[in-house]
Protein backbone atom coordinates (compact mmCIF):
# COMPACT_ATOMS: atom_id res chain seq x y z
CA UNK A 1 -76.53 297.95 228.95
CA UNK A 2 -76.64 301.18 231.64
CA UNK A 3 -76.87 300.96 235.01
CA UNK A 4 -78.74 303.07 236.83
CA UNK A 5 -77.89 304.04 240.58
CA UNK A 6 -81.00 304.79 242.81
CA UNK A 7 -81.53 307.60 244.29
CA UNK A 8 -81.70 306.81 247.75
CA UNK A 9 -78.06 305.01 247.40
CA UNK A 10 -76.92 308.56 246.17
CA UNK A 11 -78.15 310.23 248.89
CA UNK A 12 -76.48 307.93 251.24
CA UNK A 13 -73.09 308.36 249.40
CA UNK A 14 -73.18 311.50 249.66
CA UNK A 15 -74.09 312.51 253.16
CA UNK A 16 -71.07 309.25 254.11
CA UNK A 17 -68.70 311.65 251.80
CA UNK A 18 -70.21 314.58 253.87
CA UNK A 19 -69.37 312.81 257.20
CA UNK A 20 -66.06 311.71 256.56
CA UNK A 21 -64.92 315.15 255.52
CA UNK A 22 -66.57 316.54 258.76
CA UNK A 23 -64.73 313.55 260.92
CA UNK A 24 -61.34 314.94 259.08
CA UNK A 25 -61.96 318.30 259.57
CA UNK A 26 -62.61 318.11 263.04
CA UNK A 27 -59.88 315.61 263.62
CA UNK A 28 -57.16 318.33 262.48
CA UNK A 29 -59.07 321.26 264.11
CA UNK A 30 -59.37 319.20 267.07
CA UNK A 31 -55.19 318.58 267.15
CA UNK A 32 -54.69 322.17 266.55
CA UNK A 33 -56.62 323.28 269.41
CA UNK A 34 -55.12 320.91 271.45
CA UNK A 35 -51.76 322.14 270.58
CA UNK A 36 -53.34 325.48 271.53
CA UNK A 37 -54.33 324.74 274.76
CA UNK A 38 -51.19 323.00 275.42
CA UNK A 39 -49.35 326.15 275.12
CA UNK A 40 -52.31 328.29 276.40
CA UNK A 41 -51.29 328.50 279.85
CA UNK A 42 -47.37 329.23 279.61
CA UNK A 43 -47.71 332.18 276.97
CA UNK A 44 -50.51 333.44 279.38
CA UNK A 45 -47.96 332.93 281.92
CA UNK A 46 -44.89 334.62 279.89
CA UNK A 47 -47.40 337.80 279.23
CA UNK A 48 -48.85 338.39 282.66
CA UNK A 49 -45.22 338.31 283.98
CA UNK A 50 -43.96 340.91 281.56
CA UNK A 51 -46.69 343.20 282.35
CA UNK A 52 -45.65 342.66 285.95
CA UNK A 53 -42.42 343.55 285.50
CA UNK A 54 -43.09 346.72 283.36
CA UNK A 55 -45.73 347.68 285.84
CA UNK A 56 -43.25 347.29 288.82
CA UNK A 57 -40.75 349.23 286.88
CA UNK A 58 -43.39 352.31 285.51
CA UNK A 59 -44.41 352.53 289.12
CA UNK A 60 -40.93 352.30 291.15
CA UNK A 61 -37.71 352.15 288.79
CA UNK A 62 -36.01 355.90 289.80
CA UNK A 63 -34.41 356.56 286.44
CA UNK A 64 -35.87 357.25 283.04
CA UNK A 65 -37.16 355.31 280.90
CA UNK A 66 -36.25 354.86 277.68
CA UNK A 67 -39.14 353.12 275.44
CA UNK A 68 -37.22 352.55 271.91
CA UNK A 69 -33.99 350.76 273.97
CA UNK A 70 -36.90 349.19 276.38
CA UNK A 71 -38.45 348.04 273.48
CA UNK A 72 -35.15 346.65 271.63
CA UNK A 73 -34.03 344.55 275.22
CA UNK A 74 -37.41 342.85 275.41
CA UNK A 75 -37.48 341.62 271.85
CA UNK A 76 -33.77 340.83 271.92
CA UNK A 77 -34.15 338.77 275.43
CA UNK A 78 -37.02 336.44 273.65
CA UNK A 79 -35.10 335.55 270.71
CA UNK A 80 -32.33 334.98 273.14
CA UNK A 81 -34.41 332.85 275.23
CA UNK A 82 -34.28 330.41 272.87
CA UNK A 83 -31.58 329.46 273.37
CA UNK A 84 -29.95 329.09 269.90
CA UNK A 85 -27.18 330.59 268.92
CA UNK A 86 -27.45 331.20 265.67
CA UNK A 87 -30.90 333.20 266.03
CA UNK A 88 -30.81 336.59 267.05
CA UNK A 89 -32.72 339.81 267.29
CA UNK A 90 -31.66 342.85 265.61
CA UNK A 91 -32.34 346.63 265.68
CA UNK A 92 -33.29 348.90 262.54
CA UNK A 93 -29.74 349.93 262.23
CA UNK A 94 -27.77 346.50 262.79
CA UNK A 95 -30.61 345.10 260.06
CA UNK A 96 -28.91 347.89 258.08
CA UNK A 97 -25.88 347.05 258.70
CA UNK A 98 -26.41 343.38 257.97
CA UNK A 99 -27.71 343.96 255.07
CA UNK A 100 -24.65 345.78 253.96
CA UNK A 101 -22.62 342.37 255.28
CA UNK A 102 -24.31 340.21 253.63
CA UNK A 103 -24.61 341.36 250.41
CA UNK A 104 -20.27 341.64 250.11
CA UNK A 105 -20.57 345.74 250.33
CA UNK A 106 -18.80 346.28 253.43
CA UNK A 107 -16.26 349.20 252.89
CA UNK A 108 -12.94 349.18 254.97
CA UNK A 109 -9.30 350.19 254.34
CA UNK A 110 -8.19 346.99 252.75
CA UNK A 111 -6.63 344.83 255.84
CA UNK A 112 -7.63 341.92 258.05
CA UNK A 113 -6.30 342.46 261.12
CA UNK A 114 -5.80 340.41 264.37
CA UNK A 115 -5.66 341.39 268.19
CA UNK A 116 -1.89 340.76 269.57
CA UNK A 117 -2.49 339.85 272.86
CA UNK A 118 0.76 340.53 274.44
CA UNK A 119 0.71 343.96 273.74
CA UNK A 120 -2.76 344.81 272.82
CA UNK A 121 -2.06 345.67 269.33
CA UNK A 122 -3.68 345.28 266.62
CA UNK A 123 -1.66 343.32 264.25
CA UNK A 124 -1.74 343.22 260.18
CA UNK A 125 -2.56 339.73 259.15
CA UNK A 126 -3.42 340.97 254.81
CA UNK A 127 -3.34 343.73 253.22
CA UNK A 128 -5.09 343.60 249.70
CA UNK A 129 -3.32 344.49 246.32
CA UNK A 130 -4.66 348.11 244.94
CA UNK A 131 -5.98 349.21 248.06
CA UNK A 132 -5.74 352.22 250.02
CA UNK A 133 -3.65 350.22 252.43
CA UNK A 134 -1.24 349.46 250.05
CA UNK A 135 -1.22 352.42 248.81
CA UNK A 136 -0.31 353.84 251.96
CA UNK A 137 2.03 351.59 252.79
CA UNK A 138 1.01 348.93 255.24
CA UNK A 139 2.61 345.74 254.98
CA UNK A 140 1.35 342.28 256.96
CA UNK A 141 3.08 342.02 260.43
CA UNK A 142 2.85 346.04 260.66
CA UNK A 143 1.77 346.23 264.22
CA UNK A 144 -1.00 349.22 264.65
CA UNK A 145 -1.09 351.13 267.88
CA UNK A 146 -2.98 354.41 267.44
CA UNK A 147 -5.97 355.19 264.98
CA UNK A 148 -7.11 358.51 265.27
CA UNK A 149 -4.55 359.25 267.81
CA UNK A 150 -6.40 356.76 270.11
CA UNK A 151 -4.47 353.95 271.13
CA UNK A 152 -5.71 350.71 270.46
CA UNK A 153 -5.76 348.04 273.47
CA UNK A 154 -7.25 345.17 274.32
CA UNK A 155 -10.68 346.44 275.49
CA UNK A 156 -11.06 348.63 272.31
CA UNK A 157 -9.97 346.16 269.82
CA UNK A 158 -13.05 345.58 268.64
CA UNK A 159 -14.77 349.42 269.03
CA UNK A 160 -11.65 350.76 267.09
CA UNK A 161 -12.18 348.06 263.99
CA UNK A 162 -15.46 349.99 262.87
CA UNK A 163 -12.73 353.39 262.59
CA UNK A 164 -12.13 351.17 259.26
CA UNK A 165 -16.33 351.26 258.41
CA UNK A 166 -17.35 354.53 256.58
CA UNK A 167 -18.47 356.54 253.91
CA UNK A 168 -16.31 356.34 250.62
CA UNK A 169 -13.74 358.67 250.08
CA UNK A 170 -13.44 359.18 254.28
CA UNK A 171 -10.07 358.55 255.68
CA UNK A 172 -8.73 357.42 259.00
CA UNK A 173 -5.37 358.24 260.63
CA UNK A 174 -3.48 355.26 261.57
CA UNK A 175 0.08 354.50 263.32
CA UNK A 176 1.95 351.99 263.18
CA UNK A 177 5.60 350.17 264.14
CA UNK A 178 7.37 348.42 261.82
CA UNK A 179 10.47 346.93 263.74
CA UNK A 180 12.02 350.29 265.25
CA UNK A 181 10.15 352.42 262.77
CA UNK A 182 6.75 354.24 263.86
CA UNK A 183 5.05 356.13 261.23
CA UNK A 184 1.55 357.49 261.15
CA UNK A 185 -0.43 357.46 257.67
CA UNK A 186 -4.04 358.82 256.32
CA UNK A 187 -5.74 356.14 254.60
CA UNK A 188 -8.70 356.51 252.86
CA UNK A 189 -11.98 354.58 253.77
CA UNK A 190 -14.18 353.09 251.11
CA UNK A 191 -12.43 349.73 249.70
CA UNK A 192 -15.00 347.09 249.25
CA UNK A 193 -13.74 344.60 251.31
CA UNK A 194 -13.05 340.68 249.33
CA UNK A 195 -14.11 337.44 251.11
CA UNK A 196 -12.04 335.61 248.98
CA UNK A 197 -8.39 335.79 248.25
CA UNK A 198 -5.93 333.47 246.19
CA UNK A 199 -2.22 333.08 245.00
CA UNK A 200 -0.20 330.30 243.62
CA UNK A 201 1.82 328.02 246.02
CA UNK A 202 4.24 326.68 243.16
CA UNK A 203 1.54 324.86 240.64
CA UNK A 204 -1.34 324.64 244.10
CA UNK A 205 -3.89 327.29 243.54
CA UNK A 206 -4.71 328.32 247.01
CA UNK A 207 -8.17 330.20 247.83
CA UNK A 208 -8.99 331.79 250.99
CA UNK A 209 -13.00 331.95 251.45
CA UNK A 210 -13.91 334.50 254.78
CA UNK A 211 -17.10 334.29 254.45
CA UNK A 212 -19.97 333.63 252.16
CA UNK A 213 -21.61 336.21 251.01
CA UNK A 214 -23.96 337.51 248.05
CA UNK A 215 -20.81 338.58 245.66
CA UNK A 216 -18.55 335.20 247.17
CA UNK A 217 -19.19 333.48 243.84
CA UNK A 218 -18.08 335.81 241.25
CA UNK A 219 -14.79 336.37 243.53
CA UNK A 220 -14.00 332.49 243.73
CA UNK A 221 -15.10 332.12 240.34
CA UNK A 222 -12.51 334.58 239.06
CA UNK A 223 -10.22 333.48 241.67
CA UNK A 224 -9.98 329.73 240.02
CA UNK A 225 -10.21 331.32 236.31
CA UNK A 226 -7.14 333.33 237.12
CA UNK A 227 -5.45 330.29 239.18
CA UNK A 228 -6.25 328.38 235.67
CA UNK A 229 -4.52 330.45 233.62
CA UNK A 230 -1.48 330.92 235.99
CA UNK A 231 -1.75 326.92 235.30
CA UNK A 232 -2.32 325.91 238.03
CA UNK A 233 -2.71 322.24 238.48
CA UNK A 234 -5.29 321.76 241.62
CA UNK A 235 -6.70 323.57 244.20
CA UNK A 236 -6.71 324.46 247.65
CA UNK A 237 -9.86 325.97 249.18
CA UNK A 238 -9.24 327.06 252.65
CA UNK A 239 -11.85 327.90 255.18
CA UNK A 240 -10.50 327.35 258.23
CA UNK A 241 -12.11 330.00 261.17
CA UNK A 242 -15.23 330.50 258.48
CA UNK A 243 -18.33 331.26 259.67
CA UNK A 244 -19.91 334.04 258.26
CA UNK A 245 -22.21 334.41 255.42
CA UNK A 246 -25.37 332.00 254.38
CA UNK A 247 -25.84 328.40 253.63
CA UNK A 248 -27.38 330.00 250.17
CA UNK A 249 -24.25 331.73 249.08
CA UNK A 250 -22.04 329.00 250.18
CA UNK A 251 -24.96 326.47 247.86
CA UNK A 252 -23.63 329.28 244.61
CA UNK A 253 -20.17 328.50 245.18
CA UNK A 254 -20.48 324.64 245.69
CA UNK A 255 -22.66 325.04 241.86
CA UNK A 256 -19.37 326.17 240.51
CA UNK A 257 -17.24 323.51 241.23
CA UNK A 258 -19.83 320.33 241.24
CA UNK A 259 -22.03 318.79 238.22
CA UNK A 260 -25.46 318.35 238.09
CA UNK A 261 -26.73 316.73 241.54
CA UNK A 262 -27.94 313.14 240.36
CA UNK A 263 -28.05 311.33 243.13
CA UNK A 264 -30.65 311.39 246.45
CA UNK A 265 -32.89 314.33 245.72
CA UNK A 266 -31.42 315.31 243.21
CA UNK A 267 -29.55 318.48 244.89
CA UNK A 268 -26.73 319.36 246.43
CA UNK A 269 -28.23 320.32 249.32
CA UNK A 270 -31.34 320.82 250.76
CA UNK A 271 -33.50 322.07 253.97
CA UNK A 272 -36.34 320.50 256.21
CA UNK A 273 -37.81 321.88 258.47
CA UNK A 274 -39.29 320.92 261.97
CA UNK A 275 -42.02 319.03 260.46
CA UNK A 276 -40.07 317.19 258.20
CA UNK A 277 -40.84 319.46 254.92
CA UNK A 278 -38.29 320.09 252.44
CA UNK A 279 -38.80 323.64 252.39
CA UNK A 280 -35.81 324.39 250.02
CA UNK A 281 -33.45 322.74 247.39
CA UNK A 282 -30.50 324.21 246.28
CA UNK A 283 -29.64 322.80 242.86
CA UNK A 284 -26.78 322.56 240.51
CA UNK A 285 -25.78 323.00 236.75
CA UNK A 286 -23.45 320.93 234.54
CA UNK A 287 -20.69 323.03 234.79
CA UNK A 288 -17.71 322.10 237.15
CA UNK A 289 -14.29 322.39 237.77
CA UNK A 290 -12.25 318.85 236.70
CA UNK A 291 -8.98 320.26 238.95
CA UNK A 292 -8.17 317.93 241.92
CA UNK A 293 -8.98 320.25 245.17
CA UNK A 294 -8.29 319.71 248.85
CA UNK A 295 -10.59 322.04 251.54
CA UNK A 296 -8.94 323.08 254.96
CA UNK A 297 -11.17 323.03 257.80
CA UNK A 298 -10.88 323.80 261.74
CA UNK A 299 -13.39 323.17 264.63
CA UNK A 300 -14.16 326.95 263.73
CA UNK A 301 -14.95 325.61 260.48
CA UNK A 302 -18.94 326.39 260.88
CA UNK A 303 -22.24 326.33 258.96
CA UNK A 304 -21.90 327.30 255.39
CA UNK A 305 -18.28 326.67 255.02
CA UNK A 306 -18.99 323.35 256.56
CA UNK A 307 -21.75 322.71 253.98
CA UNK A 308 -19.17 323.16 251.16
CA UNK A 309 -16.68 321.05 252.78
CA UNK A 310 -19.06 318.37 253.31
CA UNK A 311 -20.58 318.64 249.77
CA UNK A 312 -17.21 318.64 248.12
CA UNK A 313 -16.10 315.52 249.31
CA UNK A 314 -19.85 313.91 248.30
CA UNK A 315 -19.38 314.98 244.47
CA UNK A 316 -15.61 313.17 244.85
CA UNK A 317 -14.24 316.49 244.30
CA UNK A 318 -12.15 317.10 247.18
CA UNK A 319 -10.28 315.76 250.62
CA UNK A 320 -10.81 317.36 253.49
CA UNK A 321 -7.62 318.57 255.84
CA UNK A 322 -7.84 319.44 259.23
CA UNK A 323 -9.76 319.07 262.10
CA UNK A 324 -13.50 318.19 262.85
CA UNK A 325 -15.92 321.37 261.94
CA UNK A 326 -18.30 323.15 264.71
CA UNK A 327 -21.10 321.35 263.66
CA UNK A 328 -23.86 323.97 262.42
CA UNK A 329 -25.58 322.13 259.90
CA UNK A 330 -28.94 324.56 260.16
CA UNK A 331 -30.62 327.11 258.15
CA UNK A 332 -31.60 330.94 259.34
CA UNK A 333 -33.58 333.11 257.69
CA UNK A 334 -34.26 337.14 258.40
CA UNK A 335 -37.88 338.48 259.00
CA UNK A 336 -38.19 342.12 258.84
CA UNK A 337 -40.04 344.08 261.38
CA UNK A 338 -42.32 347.14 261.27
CA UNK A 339 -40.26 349.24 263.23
CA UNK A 340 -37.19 348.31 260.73
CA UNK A 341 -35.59 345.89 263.02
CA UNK A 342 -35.33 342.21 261.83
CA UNK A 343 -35.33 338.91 263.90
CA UNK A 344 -32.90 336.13 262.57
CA UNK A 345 -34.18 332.37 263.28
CA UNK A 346 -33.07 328.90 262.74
CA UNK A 347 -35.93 327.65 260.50
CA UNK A 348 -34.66 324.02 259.13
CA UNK A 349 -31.75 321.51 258.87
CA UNK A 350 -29.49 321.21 256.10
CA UNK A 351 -29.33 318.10 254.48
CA UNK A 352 -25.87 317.87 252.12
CA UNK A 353 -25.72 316.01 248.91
CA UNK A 354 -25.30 312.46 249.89
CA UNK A 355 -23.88 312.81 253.85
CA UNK A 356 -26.36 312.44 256.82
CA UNK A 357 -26.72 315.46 258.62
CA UNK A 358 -23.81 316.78 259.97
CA UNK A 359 -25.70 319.12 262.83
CA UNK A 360 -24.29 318.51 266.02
CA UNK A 361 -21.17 316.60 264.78
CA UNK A 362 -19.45 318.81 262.56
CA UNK A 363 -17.65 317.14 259.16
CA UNK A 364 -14.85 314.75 260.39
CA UNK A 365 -11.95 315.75 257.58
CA UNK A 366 -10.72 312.54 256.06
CA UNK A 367 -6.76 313.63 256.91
CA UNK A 368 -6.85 314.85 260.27
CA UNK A 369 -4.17 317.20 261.11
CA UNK A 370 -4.21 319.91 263.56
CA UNK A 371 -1.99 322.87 264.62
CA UNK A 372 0.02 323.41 267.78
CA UNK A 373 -1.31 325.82 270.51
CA UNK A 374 1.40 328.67 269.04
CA UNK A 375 0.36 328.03 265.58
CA UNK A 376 -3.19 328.20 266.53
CA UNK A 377 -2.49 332.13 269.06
CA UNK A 378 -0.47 333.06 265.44
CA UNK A 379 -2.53 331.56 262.51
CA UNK A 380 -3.00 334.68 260.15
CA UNK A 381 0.77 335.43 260.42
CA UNK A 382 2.10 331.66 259.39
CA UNK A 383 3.91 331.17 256.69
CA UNK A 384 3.05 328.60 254.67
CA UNK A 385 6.26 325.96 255.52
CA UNK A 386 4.61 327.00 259.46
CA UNK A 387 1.27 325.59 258.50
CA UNK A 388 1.10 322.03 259.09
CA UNK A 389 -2.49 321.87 257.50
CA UNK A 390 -1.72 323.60 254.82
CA UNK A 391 1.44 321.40 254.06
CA UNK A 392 -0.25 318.26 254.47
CA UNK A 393 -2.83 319.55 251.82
CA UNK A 394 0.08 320.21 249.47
CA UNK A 395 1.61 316.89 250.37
CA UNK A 396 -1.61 315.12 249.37
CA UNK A 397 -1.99 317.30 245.77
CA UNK A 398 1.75 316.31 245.36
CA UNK A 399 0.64 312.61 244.94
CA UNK A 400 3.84 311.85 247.50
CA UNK A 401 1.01 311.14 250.66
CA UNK A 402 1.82 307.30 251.79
């Protein structure tokens, strides 16, 4: 038997349907102008100052004006009054050059280097196998005192590094002591510098991560398949003083080592952002390395290489060694601008695979061993029976840790 509804009583259902989804609407448009208001009076503030200013300066400042640097300051002082540190303005050509970072392209000589503060050197810390370095004959501990014929002190330090940027097939004249010996060699520019490094420490496979960058996975992943077949029977991952690259490329390597993410969300990391969205997972395939590992972190220890720390230890893959990270467990992202600049901004918290948050508190290591002041002022020059960290790693891969 049908039923049949009148049609007065559909009339009425409708125009209650009608007047709900008004009520709703106006609810949330009401919030959001609200919000709006709220905020109303200190951006009018913000702007009616600036225009102040640059109508105090156009009418009195004595000098002239440039409007592209002009330009540049004011952008850069807004992102800087956020007050983050880890968001940043940047120009057309430091976008460039990011961009060239980032991605693992950098080109150099083939050395990391390290400012000697007693003298003002700059001191040889590595010097990569097949490089023009090498090939020239620079050796770690070489201390460098002249490139170009400029010498190199502790004001230039950092100015005189980009002598080692360029062009391919550019070179740079650089002199150096070696004990009582000074020599001055032309290296060629145009090595693509590694962020990862490894050798055997008897049967420990040791990898050095710098940074993680776009090409940081395929170098670790034929780090460990080299380390494998030099048997090698575990690993040591250290990223100690790491903090450059992305949370992204630091998610790639963590895929190599870890299975699939089962547990929580399902991923080995992922982002939220002020809200409380998840506005990005970063998952993980079946394939993993079954080698017992060991990472080696430092209160300089921060963001991405804290991530894979953190995550590492989660999957039961590895200890930690060290000391308590810096504690940037947030996620940036780059927006290009018109004029070819880019601004940089934190835009969520990372979430590891099974840890809380570890934003603000770093990743407490579960061995906690730290380095005297002098090992600290000389870490890239230790050797390894120096580096307490890095001995207590080996101890605990040795199976010999009481």
């Amino acid at each position: 038997m049908s039923r049949k509804i009148s049609i007065g009583i559909t009339i009425s259902l409708v125009i209650t349907a009608i007047t709900i989804t008004f009520a709703i609407t106006m609810s949330v448009s009401q919030r959001t102008y609200n919000r709006l208001i709220t905020d109303l009076p200190e951006r009018t503030q913000m702007y009616s100052s600036i225009a102040k200013i640059d109508e105090l300066v156009r009418s009195n400042y004595y000098g002239k004006i440039s409007e592209k640097v002009l330009n540049e300051k004011v952008a850069g002082g807004y992102v800087a009054g956020l007050g983050d540190a880890y968001s940043k303005y940047m120009t057309a050509d430091e976008y460039a050059d990011y961009v060239t970072v980032i991605s693992g392209k950098s080109l150099g000589i083939g050395v990391t280097t390290t400012l000697n503060e007693a003298n003002g050197y700059m001191t040889v810390t590595q010097v990569f196998s097949g490089s023009p370095a090498e090939n020239s004959g620079l050796k770690k501990g070489d201390e460098i005192t002249q490139i170009g014929g400029e010498p190199i002190s502790a004001k230039n330090y950092e100015e005189m590094l980009k002598s080692f940027e360029g062009q391919n097939l550019s070179s740079v004249d650089i002199t150096f002591k070696r004990e009582t010996e000074t020599k001055t060699v032309s290296v060629v520019v145009g090595y693509n510098l590694p962020s990862v490094s490894h050798r055997l420490i008897g049967d420990v496979g040791y990898i050095r991560i710098t940074a993680f960058y776009e090409n940081t996975a395929i170098q670790v992943s034929n780090a460990i398949h080299s380390l494998i077949e030099s048997e090698a029977k575990s690993l040591i991952f250290d990223v100690r003083n790491t903090d450059k690259g992305s949370v992204e490329y630091a998610a790639q390597v963590i895929d190599l080592l870890v299975p699939v993410a089962s547990e929580g969300t399902g991923a080995l990391a992922s982002a939220v952002d002020k809200n409380g969205q998840t506005v990005k997972v970063f998952s993980s395939n079946s394939t993993d390395v079954s080698l017992q590992m060991v990472v080696l972190v430092n209160s300089k220890t921060c963001g991405g290489a804290e991530l894979f720390a953190c995550d590492l230890r989660d999957f039961g893959k590895a200890w930690i060694v060290g000391n308590t990270t810096k504690g940037n467990g947030t996620m940036q992202e780059v927006f290009r601008l018109d004029d070819g600049g880019a601004v940089m901004l934190t835009v969520a918290k990372i979430l590891p695979y099974k840890s809380d948050s570890f934003d603000g508190v770093g990743v407490v290591p579960d061995y906690e061993s730290s380095l005297t002041f002098s090992q600290k002022s000389n870490f890239d020059l230790l050797e390894d029976e120096e580096d307490t960290q890095l001995q207590t790693a080996l101890t605990l891969l040795s199976g010999n840790d009481e």
